[in-house]
C-alpha atoms as a PDB file:
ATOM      1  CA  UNK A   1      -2.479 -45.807  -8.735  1.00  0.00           C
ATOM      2  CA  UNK A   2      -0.755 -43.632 -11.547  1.00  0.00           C
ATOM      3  CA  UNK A   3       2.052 -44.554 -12.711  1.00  0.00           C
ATOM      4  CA  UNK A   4       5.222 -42.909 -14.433  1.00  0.00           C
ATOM      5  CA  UNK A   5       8.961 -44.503 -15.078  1.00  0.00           C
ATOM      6  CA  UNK A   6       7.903 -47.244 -12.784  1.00  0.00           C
ATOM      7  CA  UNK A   7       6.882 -44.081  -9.777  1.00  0.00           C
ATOM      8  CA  UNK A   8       3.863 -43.147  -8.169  1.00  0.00           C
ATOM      9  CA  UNK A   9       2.551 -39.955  -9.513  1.00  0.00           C
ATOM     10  CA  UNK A  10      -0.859 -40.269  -8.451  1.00  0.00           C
ATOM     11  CA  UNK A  11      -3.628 -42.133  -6.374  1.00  0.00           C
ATOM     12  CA  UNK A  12      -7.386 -42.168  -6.482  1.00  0.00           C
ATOM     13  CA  UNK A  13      -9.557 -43.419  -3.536  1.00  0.00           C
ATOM     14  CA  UNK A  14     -13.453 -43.412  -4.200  1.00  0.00           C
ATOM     15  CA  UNK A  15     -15.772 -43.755  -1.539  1.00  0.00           C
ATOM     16  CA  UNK A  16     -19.746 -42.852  -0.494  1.00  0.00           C
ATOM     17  CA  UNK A  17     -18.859 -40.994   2.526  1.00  0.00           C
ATOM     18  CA  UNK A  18     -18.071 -37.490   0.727  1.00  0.00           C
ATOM     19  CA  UNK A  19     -17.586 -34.705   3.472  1.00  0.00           C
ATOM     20  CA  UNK A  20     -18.616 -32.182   1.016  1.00  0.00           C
ATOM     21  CA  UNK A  21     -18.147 -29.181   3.907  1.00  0.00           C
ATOM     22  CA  UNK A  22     -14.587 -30.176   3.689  1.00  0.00           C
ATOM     23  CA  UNK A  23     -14.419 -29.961   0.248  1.00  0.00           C
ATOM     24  CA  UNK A  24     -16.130 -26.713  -0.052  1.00  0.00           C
ATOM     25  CA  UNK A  25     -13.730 -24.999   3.017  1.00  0.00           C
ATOM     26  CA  UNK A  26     -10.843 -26.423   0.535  1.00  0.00           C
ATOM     27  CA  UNK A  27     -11.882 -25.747  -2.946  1.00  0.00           C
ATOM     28  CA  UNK A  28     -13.762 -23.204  -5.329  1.00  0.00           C
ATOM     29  CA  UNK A  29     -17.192 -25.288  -5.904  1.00  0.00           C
ATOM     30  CA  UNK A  30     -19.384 -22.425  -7.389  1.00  0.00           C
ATOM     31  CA  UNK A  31     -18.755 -23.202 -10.774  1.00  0.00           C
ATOM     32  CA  UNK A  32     -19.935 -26.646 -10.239  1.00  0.00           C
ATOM     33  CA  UNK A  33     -22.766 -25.729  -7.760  1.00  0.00           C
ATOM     34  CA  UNK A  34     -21.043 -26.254  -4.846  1.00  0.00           C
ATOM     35  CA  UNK A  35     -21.765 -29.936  -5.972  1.00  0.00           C
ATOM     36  CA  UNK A  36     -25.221 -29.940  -5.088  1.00  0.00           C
ATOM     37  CA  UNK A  37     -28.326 -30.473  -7.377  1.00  0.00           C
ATOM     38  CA  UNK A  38     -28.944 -27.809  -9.755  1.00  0.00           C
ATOM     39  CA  UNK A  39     -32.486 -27.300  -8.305  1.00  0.00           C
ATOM     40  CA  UNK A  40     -31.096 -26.647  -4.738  1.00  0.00           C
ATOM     41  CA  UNK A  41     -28.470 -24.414  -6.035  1.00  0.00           C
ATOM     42  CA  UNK A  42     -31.219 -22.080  -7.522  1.00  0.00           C
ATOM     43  CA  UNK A  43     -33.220 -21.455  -3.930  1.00  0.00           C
ATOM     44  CA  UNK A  44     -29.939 -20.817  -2.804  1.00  0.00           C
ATOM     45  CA  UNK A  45     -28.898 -18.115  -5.151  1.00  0.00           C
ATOM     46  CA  UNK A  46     -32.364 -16.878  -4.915  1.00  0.00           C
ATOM     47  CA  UNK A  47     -32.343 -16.463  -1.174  1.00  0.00           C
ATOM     48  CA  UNK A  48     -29.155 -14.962  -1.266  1.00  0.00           C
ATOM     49  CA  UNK A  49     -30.606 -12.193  -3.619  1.00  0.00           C
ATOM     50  CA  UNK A  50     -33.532 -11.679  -1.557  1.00  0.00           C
ATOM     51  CA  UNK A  51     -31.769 -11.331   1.650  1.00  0.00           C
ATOM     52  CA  UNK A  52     -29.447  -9.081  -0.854  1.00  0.00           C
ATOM     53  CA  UNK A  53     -32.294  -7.048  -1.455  1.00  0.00           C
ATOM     54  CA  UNK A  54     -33.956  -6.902   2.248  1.00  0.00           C
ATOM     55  CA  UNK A  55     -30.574  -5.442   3.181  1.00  0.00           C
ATOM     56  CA  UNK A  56     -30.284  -2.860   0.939  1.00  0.00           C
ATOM     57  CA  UNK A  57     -33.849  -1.801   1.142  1.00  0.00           C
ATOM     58  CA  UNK A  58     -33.500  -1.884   4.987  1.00  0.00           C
ATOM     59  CA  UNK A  59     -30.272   0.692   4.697  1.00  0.00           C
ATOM     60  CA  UNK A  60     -32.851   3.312   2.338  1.00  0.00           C
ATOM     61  CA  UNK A  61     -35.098   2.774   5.424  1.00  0.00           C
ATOM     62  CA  UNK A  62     -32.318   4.031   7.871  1.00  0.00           C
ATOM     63  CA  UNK A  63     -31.193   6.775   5.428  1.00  0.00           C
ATOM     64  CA  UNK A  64     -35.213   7.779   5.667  1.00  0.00           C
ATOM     65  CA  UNK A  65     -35.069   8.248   9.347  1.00  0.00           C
END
């Protein structure tokens, strides 16, 4: 526990069981990768480019018809 003038000011509870949904409906995680592994974080940002791309080729398509 933190302490200040003989107050709490702050309190730290560490545990395994990390409900990292929660944290990532509560908090801006992309600058630490959404706290995943780096390696997992790059097929995500890579399939959110391709499906990026599939989207906006598939609108050319429709402008085609």
């Amino acid at each position: 526990m933190g302490q200040v003038k003989d107050k709490a000011v702050g309190l730290m509870s560490v545990s395994t069981e990390i409900d990292y949904k929660l944290l990532a409906q509560c908090f801006e995680l992309e600058t630490y990768d959404n706290l995943f592994k780096p390696e997992f974080m790059d097929a995500i940002r890579n399939k959110r480019e391709d499906l990026a791309s599939e989207k906006k080729w598939g609108e050319i398509d429709l402008k085609r018809d």
